[in-house]
N, C-alpha and C. Protein backbone atom coordinates (compact mmCIF):
# COMPACT_ATOMS: atom_id res chain seq x y z
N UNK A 1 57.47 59.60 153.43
CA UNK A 1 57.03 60.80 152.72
C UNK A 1 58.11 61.88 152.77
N UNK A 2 58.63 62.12 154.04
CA UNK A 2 59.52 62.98 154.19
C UNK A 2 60.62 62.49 153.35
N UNK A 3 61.35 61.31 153.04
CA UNK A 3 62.40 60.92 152.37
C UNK A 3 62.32 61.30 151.27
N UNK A 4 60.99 60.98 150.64
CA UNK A 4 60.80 61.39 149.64
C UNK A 4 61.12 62.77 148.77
N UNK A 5 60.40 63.96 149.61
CA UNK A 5 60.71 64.85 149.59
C UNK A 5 62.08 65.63 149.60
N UNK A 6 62.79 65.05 150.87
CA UNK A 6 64.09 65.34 150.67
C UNK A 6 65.05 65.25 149.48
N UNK A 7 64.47 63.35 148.66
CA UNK A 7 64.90 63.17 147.56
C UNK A 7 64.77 64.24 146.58
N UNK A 8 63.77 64.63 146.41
CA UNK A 8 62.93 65.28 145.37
C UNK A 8 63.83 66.85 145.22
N UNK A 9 63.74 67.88 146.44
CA UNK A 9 64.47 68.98 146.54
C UNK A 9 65.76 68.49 146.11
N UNK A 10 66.25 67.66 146.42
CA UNK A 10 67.94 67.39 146.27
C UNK A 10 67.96 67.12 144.83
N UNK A 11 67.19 66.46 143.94
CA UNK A 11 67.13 66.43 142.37
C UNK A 11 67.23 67.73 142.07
N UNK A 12 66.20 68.60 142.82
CA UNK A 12 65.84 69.78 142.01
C UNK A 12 67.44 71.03 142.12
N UNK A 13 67.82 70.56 143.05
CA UNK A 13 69.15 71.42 143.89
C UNK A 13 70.19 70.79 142.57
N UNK A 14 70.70 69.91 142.67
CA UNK A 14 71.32 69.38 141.56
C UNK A 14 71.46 69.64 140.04
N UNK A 15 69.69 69.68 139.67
CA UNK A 15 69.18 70.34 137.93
C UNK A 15 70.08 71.66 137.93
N UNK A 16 69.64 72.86 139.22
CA UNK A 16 69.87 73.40 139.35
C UNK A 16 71.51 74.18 139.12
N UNK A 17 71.95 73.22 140.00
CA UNK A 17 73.34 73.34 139.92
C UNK A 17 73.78 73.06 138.55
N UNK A 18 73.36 72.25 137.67
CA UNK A 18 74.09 71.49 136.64
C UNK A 18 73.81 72.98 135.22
N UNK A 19 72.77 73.48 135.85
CA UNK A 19 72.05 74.37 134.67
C UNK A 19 73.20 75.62 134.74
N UNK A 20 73.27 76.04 136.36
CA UNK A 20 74.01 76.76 136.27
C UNK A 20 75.72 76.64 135.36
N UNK A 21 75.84 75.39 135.90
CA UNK A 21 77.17 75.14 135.54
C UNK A 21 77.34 75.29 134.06
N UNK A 22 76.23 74.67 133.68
CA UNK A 22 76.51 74.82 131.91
C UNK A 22 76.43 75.93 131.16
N UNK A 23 75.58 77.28 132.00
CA UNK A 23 75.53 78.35 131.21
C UNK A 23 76.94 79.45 131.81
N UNK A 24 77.37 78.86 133.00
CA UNK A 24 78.78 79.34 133.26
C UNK A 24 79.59 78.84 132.08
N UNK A 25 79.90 77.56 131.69
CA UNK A 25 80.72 77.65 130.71
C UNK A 25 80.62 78.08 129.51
N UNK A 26 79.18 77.89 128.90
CA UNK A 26 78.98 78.48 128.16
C UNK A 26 79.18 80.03 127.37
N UNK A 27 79.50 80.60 128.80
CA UNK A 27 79.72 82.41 128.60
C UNK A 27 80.85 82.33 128.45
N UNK A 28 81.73 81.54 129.40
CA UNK A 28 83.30 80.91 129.36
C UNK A 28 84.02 81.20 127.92
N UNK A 29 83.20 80.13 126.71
CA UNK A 29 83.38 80.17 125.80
C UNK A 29 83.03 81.04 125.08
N UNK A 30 81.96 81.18 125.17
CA UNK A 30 81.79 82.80 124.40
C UNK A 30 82.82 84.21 124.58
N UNK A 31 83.11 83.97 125.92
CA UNK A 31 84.50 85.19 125.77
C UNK A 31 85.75 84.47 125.86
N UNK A 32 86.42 83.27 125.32
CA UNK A 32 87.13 83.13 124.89
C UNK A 32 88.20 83.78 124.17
N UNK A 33 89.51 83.80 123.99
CA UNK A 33 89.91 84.43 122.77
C UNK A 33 89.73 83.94 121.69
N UNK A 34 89.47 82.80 121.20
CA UNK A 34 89.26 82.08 119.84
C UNK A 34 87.67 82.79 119.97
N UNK A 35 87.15 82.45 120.61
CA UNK A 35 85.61 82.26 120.11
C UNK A 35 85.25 83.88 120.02
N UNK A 36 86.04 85.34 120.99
CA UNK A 36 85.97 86.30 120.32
C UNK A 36 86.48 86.85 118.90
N UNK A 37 87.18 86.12 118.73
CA UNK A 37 88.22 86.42 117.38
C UNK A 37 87.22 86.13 116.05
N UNK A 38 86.68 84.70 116.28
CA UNK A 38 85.68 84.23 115.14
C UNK A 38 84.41 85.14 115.26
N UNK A 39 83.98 85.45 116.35
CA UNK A 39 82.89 86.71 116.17
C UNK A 39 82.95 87.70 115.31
N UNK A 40 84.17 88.07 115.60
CA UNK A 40 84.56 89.35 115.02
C UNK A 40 84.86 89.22 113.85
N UNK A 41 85.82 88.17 113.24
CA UNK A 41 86.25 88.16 111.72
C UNK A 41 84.54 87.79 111.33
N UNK A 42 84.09 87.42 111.48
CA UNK A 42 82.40 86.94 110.78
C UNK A 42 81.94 87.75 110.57
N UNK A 43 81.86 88.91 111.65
CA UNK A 43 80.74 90.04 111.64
C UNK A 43 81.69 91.35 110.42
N UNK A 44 83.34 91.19 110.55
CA UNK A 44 84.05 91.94 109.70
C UNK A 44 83.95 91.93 108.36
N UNK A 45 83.81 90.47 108.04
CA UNK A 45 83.57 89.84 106.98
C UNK A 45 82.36 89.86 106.31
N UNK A 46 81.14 89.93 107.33
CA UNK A 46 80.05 90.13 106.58
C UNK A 46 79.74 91.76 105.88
N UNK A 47 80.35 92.92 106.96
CA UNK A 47 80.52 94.44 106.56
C UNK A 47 81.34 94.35 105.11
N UNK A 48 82.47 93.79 104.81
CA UNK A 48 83.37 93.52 103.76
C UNK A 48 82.54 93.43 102.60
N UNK A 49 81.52 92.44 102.72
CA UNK A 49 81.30 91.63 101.69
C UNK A 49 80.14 92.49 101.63
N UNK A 50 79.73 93.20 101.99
CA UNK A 50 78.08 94.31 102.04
C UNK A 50 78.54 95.68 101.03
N UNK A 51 79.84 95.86 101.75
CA UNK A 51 80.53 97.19 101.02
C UNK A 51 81.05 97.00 99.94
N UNK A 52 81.43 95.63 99.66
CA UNK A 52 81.76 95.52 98.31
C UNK A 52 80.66 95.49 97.44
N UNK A 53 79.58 94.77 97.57
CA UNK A 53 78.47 94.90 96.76
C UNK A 53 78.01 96.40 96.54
N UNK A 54 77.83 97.16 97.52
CA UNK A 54 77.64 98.64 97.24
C UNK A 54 78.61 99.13 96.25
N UNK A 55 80.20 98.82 96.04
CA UNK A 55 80.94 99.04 95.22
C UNK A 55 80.79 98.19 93.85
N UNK A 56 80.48 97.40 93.73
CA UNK A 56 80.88 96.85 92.68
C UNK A 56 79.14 97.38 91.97
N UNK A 57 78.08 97.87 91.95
CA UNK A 57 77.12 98.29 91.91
C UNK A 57 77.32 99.95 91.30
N UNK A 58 77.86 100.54 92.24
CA UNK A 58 78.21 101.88 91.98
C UNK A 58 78.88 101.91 90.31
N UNK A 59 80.01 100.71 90.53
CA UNK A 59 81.09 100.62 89.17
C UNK A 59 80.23 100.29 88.42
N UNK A 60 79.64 99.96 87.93
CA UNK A 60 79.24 98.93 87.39
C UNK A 60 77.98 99.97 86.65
N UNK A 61 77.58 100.99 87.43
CA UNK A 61 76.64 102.34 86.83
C UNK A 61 77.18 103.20 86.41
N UNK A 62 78.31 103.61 86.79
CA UNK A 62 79.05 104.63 86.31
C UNK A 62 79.91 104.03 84.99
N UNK A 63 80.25 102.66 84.85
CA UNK A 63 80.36 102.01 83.67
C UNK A 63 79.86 102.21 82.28
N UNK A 64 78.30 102.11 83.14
CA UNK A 64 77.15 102.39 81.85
C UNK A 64 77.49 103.39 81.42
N UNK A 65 77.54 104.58 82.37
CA UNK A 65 77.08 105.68 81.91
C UNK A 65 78.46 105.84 81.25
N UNK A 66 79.25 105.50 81.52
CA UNK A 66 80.71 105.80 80.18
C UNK A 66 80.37 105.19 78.88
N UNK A 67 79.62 103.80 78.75
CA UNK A 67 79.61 103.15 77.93
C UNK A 67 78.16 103.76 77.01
N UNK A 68 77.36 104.47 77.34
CA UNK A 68 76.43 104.78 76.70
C UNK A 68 77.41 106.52 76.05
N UNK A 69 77.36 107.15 76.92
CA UNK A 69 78.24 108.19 76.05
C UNK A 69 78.57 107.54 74.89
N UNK A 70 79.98 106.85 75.37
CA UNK A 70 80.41 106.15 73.83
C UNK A 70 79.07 106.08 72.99
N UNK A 71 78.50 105.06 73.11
CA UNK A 71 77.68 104.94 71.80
C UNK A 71 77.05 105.92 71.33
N UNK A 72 76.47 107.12 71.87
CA UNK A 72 76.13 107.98 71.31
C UNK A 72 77.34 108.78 70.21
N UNK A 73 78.36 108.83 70.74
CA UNK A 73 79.46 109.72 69.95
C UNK A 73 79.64 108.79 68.64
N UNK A 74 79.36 107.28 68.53
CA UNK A 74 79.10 106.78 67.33
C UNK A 74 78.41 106.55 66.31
N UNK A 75 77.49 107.53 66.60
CA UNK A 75 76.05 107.61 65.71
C UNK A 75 76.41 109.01 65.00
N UNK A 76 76.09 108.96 63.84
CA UNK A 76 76.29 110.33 63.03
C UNK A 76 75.99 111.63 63.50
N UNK A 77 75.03 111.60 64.53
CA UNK A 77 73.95 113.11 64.72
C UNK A 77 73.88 113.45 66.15
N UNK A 78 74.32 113.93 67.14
CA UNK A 78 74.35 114.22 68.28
C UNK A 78 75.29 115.33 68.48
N UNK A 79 75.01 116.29 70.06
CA UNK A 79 75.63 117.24 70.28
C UNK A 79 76.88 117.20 70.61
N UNK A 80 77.81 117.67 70.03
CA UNK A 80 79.30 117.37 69.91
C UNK A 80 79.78 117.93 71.58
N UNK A 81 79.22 119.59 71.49
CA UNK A 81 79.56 120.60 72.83
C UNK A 81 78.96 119.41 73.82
N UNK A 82 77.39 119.43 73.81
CA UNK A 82 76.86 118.13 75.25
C UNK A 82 77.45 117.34 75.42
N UNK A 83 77.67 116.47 74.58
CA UNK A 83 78.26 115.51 75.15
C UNK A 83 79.97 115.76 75.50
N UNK A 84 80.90 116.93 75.10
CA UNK A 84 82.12 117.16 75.71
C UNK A 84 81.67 117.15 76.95
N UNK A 85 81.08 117.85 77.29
CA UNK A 85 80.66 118.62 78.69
C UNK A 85 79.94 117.42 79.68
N UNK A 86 79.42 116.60 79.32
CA UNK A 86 78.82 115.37 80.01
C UNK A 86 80.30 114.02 80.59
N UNK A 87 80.98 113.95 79.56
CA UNK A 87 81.88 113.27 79.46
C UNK A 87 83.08 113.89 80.40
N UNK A 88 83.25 114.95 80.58
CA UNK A 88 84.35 115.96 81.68
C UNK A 88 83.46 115.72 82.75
N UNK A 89 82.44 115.66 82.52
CA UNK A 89 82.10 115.87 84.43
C UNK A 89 82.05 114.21 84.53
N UNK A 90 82.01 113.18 83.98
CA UNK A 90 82.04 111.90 84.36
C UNK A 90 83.19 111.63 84.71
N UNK A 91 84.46 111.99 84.12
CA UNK A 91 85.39 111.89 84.85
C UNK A 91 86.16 112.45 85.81
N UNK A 92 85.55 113.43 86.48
CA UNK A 92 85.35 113.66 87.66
C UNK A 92 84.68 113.68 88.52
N UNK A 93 83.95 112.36 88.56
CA UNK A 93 83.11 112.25 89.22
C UNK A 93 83.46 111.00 90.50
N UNK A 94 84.63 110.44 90.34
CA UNK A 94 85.61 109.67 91.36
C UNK A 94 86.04 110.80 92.34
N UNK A 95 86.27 111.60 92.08
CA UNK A 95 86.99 112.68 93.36
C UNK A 95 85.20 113.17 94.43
N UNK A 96 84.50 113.00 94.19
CA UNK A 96 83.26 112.50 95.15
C UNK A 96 83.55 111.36 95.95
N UNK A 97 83.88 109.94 95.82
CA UNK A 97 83.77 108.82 96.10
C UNK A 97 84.14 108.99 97.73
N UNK A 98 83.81 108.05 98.55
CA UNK A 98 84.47 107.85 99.66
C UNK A 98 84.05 106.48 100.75
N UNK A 99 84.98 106.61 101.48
CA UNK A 99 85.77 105.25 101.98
C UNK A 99 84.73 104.67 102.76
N UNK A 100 84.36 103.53 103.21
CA UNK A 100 83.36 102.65 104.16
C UNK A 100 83.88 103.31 105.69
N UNK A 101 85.21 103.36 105.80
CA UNK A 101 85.33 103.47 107.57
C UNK A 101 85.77 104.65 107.88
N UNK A 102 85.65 105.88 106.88
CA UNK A 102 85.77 107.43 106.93
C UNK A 102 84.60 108.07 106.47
N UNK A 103 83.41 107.80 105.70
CA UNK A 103 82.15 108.19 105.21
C UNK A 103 81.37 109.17 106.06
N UNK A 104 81.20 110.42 105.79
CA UNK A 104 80.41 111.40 106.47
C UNK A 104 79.25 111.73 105.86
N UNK A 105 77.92 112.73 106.37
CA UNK A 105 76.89 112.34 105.76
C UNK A 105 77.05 113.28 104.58
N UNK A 106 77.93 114.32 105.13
CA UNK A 106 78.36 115.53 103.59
C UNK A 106 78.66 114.51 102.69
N UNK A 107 79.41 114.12 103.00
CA UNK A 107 80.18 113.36 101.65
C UNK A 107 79.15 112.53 100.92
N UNK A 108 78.31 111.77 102.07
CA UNK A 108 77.62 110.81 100.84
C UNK A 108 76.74 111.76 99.82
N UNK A 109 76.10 113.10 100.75
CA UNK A 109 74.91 114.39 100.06
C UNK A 109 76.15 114.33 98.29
N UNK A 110 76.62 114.64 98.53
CA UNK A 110 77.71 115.60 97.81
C UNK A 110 77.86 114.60 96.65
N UNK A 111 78.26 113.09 97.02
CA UNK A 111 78.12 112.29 96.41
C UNK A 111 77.12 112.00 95.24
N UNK A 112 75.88 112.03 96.15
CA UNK A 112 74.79 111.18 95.78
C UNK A 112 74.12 112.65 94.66
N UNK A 113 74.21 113.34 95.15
CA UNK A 113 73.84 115.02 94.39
C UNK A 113 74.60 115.16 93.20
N UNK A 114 75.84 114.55 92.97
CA UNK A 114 76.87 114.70 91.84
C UNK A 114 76.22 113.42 90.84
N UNK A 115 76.24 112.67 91.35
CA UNK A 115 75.54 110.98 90.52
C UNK A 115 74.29 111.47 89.87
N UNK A 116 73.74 111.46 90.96
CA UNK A 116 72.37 111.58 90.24
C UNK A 116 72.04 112.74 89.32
N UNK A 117 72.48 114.14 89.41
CA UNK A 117 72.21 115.03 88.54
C UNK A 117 72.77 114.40 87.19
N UNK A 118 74.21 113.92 86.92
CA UNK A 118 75.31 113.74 86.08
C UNK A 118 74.42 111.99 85.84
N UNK A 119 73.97 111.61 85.99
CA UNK A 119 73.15 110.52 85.47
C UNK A 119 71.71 110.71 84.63
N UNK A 120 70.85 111.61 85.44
CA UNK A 120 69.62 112.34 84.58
C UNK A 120 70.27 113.08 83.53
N UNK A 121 71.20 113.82 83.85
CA UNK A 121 71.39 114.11 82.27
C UNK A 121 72.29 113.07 81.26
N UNK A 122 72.66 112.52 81.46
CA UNK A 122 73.55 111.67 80.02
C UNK A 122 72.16 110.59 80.18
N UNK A 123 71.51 110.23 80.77
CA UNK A 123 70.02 109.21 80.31
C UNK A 123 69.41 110.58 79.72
N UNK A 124 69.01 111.73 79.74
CA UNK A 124 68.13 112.18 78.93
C UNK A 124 68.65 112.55 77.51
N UNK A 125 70.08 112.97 77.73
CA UNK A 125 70.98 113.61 76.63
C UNK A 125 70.81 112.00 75.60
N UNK A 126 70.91 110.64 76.02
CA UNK A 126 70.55 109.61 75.22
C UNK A 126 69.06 109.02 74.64
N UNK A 127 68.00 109.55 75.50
CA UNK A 127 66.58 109.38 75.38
C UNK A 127 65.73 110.38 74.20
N UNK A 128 66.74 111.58 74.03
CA UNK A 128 66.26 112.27 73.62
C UNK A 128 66.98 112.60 72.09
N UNK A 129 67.84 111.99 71.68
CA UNK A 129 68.86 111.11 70.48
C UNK A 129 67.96 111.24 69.29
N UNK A 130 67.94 111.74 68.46
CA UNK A 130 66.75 111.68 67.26
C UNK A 130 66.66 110.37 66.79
N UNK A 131 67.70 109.50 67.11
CA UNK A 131 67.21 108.28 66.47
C UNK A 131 67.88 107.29 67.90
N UNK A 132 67.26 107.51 68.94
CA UNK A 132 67.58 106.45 70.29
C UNK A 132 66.83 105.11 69.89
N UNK A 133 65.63 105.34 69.25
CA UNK A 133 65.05 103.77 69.14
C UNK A 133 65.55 102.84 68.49
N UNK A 134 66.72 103.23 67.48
CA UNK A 134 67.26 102.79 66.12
C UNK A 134 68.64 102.06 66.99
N UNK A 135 68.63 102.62 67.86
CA UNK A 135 70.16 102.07 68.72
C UNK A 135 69.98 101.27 69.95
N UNK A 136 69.48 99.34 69.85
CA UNK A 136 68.98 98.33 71.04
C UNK A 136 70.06 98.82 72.40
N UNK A 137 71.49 99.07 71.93
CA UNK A 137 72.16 98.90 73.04
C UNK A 137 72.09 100.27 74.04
N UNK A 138 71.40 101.33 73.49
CA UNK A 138 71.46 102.19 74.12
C UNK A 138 69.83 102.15 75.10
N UNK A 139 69.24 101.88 74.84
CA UNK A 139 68.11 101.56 75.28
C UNK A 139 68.38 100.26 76.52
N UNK A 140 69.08 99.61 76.07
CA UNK A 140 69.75 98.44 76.78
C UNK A 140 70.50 99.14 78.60
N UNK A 141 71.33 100.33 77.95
CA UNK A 141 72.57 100.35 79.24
C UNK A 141 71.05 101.51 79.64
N UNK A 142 70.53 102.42 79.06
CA UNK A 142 69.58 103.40 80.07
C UNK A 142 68.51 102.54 80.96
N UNK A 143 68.34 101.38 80.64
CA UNK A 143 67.46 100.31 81.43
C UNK A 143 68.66 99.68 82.72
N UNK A 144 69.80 99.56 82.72
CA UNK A 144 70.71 98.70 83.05
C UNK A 144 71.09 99.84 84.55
N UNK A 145 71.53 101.45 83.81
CA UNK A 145 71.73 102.55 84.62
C UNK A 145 70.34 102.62 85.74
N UNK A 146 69.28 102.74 85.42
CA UNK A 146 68.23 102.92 86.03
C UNK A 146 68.40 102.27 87.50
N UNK A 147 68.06 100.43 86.36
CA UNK A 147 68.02 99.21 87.65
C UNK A 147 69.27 99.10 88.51
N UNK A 148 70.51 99.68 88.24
CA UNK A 148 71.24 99.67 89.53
C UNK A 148 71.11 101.05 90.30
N UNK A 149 70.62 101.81 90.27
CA UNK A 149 70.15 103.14 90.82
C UNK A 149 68.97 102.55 91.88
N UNK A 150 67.91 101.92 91.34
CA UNK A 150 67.34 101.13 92.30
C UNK A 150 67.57 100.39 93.27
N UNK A 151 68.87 100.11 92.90
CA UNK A 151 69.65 98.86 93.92
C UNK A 151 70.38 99.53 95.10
N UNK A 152 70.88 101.16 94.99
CA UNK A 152 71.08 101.69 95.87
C UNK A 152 70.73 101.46 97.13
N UNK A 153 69.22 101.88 97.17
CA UNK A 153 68.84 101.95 98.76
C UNK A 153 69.04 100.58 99.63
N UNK A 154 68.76 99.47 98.67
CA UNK A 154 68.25 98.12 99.20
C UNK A 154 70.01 97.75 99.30
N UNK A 155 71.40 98.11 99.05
CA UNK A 155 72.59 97.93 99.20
C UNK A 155 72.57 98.53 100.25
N UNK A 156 72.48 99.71 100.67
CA UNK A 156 72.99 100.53 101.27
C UNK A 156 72.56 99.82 102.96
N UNK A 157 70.64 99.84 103.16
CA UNK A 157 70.45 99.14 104.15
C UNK A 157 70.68 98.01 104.56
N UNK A 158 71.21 97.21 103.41
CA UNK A 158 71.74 95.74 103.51
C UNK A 158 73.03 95.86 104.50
N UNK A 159 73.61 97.10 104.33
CA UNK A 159 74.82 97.14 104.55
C UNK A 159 75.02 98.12 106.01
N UNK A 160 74.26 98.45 106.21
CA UNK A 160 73.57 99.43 107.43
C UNK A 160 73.34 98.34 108.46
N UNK A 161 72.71 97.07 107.98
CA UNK A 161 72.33 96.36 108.90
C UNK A 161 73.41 95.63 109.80
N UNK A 162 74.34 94.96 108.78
CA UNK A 162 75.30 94.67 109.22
C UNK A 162 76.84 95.40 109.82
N UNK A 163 76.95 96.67 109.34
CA UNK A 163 77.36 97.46 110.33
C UNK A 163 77.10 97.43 111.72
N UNK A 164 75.70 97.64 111.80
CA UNK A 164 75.34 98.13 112.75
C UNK A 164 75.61 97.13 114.40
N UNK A 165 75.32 95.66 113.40
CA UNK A 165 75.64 94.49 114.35
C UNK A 165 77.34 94.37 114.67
N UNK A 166 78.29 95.25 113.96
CA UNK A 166 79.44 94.95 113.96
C UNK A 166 79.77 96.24 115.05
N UNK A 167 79.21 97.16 114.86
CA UNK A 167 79.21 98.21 115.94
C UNK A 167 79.18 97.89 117.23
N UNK A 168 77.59 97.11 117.19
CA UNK A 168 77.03 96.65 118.64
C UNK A 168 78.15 95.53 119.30
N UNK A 169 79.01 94.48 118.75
CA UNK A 169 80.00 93.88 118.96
C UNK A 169 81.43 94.67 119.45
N UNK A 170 81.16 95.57 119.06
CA UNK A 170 82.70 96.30 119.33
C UNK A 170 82.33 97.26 120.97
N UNK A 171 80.82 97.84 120.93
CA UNK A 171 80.11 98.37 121.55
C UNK A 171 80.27 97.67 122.67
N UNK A 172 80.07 96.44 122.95
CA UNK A 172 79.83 95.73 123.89
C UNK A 172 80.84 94.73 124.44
N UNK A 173 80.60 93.97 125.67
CA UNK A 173 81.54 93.43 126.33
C UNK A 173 82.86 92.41 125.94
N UNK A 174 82.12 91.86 124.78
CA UNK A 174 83.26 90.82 123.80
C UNK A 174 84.15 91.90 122.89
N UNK A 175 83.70 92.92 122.74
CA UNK A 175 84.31 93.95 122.03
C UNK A 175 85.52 94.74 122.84
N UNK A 176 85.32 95.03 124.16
CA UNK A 176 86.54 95.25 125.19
C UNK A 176 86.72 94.31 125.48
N UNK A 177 86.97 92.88 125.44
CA UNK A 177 87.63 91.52 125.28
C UNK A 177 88.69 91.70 123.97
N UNK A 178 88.06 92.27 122.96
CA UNK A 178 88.79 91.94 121.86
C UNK A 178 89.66 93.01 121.66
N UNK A 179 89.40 94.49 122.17
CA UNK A 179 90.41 95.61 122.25
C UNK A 179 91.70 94.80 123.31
N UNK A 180 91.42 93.99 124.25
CA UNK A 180 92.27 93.78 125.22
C UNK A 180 93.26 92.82 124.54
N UNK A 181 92.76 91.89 123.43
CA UNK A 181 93.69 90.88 122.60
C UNK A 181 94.29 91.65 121.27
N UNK A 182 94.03 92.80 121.47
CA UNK A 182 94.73 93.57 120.16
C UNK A 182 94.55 93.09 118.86
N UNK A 183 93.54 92.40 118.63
CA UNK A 183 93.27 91.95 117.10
C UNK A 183 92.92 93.25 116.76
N UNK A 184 93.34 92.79 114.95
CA UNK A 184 93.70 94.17 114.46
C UNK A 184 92.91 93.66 112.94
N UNK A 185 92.08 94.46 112.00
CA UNK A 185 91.83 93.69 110.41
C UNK A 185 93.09 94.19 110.11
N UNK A 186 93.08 94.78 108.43
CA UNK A 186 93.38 95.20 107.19
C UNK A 186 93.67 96.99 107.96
N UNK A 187 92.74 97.16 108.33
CA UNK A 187 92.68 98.76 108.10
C UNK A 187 93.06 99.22 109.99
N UNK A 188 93.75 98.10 110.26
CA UNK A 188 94.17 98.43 112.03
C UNK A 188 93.10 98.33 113.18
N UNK A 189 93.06 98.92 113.79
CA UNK A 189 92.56 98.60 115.42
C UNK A 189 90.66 98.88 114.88
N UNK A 190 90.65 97.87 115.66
CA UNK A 190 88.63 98.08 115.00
C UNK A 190 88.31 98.75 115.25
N UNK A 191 87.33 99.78 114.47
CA UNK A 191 86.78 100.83 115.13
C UNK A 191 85.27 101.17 114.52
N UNK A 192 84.48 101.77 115.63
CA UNK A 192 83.04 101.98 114.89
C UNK A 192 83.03 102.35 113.77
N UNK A 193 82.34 101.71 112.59
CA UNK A 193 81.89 102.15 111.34
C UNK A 193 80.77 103.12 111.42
N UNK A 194 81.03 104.10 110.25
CA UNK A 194 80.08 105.15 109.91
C UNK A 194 78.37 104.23 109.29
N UNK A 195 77.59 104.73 109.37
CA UNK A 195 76.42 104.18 108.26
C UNK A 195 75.82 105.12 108.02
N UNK A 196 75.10 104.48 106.80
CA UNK A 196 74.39 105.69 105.87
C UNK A 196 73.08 106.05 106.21
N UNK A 197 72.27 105.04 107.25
CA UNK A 197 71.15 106.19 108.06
C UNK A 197 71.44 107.45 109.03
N UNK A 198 70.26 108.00 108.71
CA UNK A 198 71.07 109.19 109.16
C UNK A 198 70.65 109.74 110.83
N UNK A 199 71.09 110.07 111.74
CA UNK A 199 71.64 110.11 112.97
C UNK A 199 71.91 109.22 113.71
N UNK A 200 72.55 108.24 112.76
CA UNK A 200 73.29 106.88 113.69
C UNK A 200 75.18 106.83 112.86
């Protein structure tokens, strides 16, 4: 009985040991330099590919709204002065814009306050067209302007999210692993990203 027993603890001493051993290496590898490096380009890569969608979204509205102007200035009957005056502030409306890894919350206000006013009006200045129904494509881009205006928020937190995990990586212990190997992206030494919720 006693042998038995002895056997038995000594299995369990062993599991033991073996469990340990494997989640020792396991961390091993996890702070690796390869295996920090691939963390990081993944999690860089996924911020990349978040902020570009927020960009190519943004373009892609402010597009419209150039491209609907136009069509209005091709229709016989519309306000010559409005629409000068709509068309000057659209093209200044890039000196708002700003960068993913410099973004402050002024800037986005300032931003988002310049868009949206300078969008309600060239959609109403087109809605309100004596003959808007007579023109599919304009009806077309004020549907097109809208639905990426919608797409805002659901970009933005898309992109919040994954920040935020790229933060917590830099934040944390594989992250002073990876300051210590001097990996560097595109834009130099990693550093916390800004996001667009607000007191984080």
């Amino acid at each position: 009985m006693r042998k038995a027993i002895r056997i038995f603890v000594f299995v369990l001493l062993m599991a033991a040991a073996y469990t340990a051993c494997q989640r020792a290496s396991e961390e091993k590898r996890e702070d690796a330099p390869d295996s920090v490096l691939v963390i990081y380009n993944t999690l860089n890569d996924s911020v990349r590919v978040a902020w570009d969608r927020i960009v190519t979204n943004e373009e892609q509205k402010l597009s419209d709204m150039r491209r609907l102007l136009q069509e209005i200035s091709y229709t016989p009957s519309y306000n010559q002065v409005r629409y000068d005056s709509l068309w000057a502030h659209l093209q200044q409306i890039n000196r708002f814009r700003f960068e993913a890894e410099t973004m402050t919350s002024r800037q986005i206000d300032q931003y988002d306050s310049a868009v949206t006013r300078l969008q309600r009006e060239i959609v109403d200045f087109a809605r309100t067209h004596p003959n808007f129904d007579e023109y599919a494509l304009m009806s077309k881009l004020t549907d097109s302007i809208s639905a990426a205006d919608q797409r805002v928020l659901f970009l933005r937190t898309d992109y919040d999210d994954y920040a935020r995990n790229y933060n917590d990586f830099l934040k944390g212990s594989q992250g002073t692993r990876l300051q210590s190997l001097q990996a560097t992206d595109t834009t130099g030494t990693p550093k916390i990203r800004p996001l667009f919720s607000l007191g984080e």
